[in-house]
PDB file of N, CA and C in Angstrom:
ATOM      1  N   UNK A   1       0.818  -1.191   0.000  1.00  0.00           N
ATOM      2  CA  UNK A   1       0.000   0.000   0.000  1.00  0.00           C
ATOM      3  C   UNK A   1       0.866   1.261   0.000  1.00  0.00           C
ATOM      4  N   UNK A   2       2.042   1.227   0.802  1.00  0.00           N
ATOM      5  CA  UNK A   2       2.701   2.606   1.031  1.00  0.00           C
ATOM      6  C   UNK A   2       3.219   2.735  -0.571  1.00  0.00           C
ATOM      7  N   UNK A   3       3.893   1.612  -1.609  1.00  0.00           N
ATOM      8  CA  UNK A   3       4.384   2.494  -2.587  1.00  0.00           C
ATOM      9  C   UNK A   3       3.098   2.593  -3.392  1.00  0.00           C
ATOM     10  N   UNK A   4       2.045   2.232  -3.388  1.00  0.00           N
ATOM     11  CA  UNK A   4       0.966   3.037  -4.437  1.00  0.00           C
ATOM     12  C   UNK A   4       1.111   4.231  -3.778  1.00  0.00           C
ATOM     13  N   UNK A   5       1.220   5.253  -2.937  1.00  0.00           N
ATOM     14  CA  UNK A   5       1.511   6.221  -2.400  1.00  0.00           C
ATOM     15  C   UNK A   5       2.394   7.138  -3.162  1.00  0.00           C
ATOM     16  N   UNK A   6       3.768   6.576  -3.091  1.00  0.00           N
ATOM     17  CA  UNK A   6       5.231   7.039  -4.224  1.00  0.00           C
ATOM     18  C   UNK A   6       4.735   6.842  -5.438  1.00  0.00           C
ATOM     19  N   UNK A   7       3.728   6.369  -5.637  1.00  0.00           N
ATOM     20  CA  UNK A   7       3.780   5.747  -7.621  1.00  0.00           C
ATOM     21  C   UNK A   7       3.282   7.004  -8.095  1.00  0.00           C
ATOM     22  N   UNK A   8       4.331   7.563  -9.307  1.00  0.00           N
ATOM     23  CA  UNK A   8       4.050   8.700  -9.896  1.00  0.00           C
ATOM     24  C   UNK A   8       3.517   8.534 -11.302  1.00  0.00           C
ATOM     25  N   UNK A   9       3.143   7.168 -11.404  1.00  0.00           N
ATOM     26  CA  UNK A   9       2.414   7.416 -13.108  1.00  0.00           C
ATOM     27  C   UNK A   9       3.509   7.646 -14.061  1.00  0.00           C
ATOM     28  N   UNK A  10       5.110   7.355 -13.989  1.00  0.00           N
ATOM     29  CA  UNK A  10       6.003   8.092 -15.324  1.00  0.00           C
ATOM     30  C   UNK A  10       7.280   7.139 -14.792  1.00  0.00           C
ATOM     31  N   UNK A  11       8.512   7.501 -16.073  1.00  0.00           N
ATOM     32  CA  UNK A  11       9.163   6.506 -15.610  1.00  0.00           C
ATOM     33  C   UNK A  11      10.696   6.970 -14.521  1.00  0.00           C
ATOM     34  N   UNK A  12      10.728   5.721 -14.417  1.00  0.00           N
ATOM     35  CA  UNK A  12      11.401   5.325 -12.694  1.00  0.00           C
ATOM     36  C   UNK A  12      12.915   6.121 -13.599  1.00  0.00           C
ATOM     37  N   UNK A  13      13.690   6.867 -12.559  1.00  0.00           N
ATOM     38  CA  UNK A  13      15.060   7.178 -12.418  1.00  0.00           C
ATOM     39  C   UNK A  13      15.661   6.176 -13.309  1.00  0.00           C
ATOM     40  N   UNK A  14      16.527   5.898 -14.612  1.00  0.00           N
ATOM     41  CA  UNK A  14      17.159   4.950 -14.136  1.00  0.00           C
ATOM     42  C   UNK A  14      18.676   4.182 -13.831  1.00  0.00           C
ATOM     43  N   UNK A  15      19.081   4.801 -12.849  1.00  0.00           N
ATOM     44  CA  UNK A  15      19.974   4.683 -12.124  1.00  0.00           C
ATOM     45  C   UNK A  15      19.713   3.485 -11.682  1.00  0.00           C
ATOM     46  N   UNK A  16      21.159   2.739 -11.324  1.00  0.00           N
ATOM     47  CA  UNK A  16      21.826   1.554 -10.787  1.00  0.00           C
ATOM     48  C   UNK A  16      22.606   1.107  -9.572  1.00  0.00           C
ATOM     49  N   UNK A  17      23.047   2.724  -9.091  1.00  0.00           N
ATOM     50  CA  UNK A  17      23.370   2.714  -8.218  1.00  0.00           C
ATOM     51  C   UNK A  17      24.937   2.608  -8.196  1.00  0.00           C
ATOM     52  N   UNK A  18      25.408   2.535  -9.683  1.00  0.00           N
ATOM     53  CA  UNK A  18      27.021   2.560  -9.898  1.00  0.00           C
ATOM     54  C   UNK A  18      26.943   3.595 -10.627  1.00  0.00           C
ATOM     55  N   UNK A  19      27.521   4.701  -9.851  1.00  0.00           N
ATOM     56  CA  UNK A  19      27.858   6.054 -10.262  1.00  0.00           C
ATOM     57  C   UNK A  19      29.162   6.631 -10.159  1.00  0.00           C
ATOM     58  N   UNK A  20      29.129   6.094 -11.131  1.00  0.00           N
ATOM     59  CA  UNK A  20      31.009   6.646 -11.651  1.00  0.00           C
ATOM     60  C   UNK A  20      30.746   7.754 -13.147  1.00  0.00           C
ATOM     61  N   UNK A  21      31.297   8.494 -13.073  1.00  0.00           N
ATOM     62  CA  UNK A  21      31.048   9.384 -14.018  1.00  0.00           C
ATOM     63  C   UNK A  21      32.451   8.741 -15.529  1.00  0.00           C
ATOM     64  N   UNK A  22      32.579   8.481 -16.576  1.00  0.00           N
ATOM     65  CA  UNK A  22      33.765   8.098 -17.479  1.00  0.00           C
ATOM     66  C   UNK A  22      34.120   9.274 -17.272  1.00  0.00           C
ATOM     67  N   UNK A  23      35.698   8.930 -17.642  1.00  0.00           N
ATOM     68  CA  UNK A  23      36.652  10.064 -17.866  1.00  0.00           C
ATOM     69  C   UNK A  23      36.693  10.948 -19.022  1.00  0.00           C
ATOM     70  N   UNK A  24      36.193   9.988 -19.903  1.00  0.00           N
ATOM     71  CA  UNK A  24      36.049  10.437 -21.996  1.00  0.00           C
ATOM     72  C   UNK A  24      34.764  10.935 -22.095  1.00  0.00           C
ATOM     73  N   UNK A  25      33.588  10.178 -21.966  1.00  0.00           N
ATOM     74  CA  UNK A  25      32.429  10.268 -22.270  1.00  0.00           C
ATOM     75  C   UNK A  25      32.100  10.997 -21.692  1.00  0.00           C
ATOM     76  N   UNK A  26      32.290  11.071 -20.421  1.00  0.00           N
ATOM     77  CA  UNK A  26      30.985  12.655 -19.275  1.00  0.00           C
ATOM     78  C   UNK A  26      29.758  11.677 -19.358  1.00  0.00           C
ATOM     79  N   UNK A  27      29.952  10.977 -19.360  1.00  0.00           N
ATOM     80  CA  UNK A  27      28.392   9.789 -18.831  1.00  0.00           C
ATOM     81  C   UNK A  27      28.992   8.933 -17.976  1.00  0.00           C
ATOM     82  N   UNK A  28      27.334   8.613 -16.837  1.00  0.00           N
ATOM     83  CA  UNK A  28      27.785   7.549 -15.621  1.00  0.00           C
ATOM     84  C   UNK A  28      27.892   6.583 -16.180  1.00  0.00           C
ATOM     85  N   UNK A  29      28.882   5.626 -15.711  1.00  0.00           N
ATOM     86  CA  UNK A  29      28.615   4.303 -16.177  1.00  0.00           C
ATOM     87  C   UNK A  29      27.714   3.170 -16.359  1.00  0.00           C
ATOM     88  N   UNK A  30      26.747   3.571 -15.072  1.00  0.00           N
ATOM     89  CA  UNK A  30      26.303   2.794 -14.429  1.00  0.00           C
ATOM     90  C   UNK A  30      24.661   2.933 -15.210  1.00  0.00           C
ATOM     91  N   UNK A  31      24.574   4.230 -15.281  1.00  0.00           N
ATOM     92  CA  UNK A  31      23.195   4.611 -15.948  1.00  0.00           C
ATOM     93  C   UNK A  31      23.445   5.186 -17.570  1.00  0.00           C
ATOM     94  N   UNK A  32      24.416   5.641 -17.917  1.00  0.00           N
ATOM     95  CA  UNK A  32      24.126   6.636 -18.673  1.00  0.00           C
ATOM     96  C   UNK A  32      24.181   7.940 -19.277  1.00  0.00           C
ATOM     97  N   UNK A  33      23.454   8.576 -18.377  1.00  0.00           N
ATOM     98  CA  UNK A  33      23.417   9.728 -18.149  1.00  0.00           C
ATOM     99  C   UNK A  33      24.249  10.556 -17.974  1.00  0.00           C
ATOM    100  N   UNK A  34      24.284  11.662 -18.463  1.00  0.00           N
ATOM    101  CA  UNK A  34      25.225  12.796 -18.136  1.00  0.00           C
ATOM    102  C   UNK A  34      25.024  13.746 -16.503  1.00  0.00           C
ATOM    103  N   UNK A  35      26.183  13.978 -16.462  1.00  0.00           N
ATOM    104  CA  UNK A  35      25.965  14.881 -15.002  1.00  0.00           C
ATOM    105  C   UNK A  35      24.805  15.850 -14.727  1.00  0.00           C
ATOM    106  N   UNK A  36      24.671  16.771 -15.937  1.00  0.00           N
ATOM    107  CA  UNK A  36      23.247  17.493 -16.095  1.00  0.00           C
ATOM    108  C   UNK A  36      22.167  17.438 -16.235  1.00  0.00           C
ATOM    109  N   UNK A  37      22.008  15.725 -16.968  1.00  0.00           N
ATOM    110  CA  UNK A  37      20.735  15.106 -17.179  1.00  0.00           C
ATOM    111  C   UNK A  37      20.484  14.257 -15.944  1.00  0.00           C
ATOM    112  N   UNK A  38      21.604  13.847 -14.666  1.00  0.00           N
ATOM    113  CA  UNK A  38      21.095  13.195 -13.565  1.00  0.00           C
ATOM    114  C   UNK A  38      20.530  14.565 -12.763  1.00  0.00           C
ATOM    115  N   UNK A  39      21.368  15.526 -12.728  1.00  0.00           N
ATOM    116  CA  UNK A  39      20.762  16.751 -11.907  1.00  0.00           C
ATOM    117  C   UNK A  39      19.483  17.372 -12.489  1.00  0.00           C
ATOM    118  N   UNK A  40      18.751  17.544 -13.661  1.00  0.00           N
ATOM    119  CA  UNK A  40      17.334  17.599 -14.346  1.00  0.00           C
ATOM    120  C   UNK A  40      16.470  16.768 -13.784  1.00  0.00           C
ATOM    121  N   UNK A  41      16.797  15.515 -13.861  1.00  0.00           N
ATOM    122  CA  UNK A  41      15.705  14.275 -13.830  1.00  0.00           C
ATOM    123  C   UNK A  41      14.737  14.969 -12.940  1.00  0.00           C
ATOM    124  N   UNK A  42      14.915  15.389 -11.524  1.00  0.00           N
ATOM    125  CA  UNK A  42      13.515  15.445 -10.830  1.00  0.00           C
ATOM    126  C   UNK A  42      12.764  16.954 -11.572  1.00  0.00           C
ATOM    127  N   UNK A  43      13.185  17.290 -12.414  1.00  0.00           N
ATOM    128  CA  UNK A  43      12.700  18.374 -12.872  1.00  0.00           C
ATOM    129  C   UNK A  43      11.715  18.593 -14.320  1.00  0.00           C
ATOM    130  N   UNK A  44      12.202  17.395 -14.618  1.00  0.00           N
ATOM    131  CA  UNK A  44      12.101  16.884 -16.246  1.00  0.00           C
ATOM    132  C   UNK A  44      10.333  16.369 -16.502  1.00  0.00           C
ATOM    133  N   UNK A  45      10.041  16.796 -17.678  1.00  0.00           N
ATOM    134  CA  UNK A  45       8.539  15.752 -17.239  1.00  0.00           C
ATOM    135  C   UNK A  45       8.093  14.273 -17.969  1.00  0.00           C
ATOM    136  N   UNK A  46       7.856  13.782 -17.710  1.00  0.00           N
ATOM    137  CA  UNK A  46       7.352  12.267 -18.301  1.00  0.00           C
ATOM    138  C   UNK A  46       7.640  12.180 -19.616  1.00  0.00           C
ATOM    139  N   UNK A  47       7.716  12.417 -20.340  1.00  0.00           N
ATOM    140  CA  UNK A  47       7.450  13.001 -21.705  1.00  0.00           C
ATOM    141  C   UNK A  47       9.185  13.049 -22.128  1.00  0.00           C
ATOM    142  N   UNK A  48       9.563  14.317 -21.342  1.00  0.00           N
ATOM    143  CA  UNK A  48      11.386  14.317 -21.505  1.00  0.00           C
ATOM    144  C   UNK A  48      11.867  12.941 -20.620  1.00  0.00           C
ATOM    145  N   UNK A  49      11.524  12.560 -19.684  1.00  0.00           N
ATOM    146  CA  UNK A  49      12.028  11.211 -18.856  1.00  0.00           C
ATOM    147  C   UNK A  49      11.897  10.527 -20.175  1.00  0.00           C
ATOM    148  N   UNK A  50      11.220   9.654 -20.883  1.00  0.00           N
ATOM    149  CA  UNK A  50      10.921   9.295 -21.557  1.00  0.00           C
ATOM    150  C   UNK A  50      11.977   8.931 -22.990  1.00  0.00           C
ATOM    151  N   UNK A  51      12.163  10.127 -23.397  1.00  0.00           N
ATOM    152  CA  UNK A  51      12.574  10.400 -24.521  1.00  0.00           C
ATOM    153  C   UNK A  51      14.479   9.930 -23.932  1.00  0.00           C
ATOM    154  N   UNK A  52      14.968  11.005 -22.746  1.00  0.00           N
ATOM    155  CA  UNK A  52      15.993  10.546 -22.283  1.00  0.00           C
ATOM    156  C   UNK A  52      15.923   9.241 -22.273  1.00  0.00           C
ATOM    157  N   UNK A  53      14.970   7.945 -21.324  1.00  0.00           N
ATOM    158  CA  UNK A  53      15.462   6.728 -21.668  1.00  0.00           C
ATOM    159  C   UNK A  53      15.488   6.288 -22.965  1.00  0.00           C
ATOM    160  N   UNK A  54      15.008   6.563 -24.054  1.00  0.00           N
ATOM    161  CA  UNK A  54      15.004   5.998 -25.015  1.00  0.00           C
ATOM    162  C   UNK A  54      16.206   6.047 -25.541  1.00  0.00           C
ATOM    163  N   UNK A  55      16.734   6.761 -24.966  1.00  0.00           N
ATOM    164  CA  UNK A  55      18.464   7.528 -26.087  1.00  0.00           C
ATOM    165  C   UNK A  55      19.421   6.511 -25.489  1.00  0.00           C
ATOM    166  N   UNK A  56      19.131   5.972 -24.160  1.00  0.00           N
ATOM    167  CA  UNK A  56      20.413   5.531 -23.255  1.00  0.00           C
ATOM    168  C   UNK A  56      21.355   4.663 -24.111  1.00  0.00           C
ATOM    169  N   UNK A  57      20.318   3.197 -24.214  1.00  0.00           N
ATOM    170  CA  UNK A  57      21.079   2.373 -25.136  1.00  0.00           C
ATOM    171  C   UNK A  57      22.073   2.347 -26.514  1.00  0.00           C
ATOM    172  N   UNK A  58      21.575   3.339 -26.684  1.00  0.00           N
ATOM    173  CA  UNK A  58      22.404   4.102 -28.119  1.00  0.00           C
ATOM    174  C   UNK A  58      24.010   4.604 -27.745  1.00  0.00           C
ATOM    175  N   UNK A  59      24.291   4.732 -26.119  1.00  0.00           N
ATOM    176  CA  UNK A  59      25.382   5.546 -25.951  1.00  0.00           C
ATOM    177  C   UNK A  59      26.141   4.887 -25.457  1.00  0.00           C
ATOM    178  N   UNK A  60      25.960   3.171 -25.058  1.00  0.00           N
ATOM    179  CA  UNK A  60      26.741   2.196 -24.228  1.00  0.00           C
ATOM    180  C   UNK A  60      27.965   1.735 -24.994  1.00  0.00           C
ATOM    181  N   UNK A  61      27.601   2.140 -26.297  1.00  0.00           N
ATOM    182  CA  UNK A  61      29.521   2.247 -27.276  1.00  0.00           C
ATOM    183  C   UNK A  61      30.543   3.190 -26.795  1.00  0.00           C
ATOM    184  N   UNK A  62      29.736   4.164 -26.060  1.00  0.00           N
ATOM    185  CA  UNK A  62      30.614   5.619 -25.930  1.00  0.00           C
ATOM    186  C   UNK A  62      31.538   4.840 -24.285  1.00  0.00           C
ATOM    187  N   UNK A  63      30.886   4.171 -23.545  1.00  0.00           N
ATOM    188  CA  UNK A  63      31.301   3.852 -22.201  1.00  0.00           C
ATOM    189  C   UNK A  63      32.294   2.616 -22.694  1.00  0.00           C
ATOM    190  N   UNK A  64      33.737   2.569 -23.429  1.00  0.00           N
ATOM    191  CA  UNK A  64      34.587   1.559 -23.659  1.00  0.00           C
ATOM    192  C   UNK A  64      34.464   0.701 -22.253  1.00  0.00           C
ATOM    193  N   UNK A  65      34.879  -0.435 -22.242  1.00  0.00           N
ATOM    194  CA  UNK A  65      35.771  -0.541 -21.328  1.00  0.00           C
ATOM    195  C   UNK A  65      37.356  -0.678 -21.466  1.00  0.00           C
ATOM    196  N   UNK A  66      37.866  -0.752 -20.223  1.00  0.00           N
ATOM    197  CA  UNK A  66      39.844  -0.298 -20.136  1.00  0.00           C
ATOM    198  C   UNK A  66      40.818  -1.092 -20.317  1.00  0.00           C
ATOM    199  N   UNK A  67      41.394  -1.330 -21.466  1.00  0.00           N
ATOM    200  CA  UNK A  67      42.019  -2.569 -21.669  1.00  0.00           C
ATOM    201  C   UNK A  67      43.602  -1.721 -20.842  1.00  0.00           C
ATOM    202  N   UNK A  68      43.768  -2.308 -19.606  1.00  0.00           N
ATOM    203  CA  UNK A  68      45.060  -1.914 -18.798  1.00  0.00           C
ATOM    204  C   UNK A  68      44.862  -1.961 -17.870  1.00  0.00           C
ATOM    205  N   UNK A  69      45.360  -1.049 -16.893  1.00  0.00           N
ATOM    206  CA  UNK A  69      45.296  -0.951 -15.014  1.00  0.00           C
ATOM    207  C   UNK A  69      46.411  -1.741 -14.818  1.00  0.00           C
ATOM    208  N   UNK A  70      46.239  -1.952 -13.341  1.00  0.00           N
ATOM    209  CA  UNK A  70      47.170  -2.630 -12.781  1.00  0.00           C
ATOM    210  C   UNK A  70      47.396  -4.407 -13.464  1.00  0.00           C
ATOM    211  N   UNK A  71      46.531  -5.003 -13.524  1.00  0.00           N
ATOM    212  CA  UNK A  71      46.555  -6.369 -14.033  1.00  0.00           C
ATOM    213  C   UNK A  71      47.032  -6.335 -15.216  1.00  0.00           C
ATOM    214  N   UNK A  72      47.231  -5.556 -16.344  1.00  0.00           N
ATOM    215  CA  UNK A  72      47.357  -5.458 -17.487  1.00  0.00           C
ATOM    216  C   UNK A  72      49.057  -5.264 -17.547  1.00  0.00           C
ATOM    217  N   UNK A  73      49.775  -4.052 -16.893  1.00  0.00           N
ATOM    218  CA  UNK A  73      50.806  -3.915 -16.483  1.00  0.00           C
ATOM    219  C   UNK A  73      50.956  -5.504 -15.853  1.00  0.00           C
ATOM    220  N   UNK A  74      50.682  -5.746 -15.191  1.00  0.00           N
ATOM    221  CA  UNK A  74      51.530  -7.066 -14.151  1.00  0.00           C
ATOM    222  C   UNK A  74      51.780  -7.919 -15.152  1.00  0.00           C
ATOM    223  N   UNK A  75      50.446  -8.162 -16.042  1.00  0.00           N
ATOM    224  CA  UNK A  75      50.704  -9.008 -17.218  1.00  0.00           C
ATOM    225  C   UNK A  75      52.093  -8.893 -18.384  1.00  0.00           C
ATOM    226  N   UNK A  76      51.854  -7.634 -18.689  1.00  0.00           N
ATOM    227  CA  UNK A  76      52.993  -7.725 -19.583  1.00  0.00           C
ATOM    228  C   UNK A  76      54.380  -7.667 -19.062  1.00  0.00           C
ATOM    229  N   UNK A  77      54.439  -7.165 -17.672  1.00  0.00           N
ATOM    230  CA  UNK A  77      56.103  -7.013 -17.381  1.00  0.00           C
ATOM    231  C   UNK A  77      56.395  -9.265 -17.073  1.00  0.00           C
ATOM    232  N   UNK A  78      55.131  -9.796 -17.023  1.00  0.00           N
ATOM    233  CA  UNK A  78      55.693 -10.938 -16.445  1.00  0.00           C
ATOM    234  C   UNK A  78      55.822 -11.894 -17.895  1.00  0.00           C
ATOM    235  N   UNK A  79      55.691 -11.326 -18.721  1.00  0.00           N
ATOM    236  CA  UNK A  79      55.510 -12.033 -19.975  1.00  0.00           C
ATOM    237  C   UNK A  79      56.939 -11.507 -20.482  1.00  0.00           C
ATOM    238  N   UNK A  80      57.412 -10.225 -20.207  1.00  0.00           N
ATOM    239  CA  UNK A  80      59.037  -9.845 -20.844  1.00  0.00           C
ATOM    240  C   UNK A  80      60.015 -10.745 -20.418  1.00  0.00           C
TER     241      UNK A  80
END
């Protein structure tokens, strides 16, 4: 009963809860989103929520992942 209460009729945040912003892209990893479009969201209306999720999937090329770090280094100095 309490979340029919919260239920706003539009769509949910959608955040993951892994919020790391990329270094290249300026999008979270975790969601998406850009820094300005997580700070909008409660401002935004159903309509723009909307349209933003629709775009997300389109941008998960932009979020590489890191071929290196520490394991990558360990790897190659133990292979010389």
């Amino acid at each position: 009963m309490a979340d029919d209460l919260w239920s706003r009729g539009e769509p949910d945040s959608p955040c993951v809860k892994i919020c790391v912003i990329h270094p290249e892209a300026k999008l979270c990893v975790g969601c998406l989103r850009s820094i300005g479009e997580i700070a909008a969201w409660g401002r935004m209306s159903a309509e723009e929520r909307q349209a933003l999720l629709d775009e997300l999937p389109a941008r998960q090329p932009q979020i590489a992942k890191r071929r290196g770090g520490r394991a990558a280094r360990a790897d190659r100095r133990s292979k010389s």
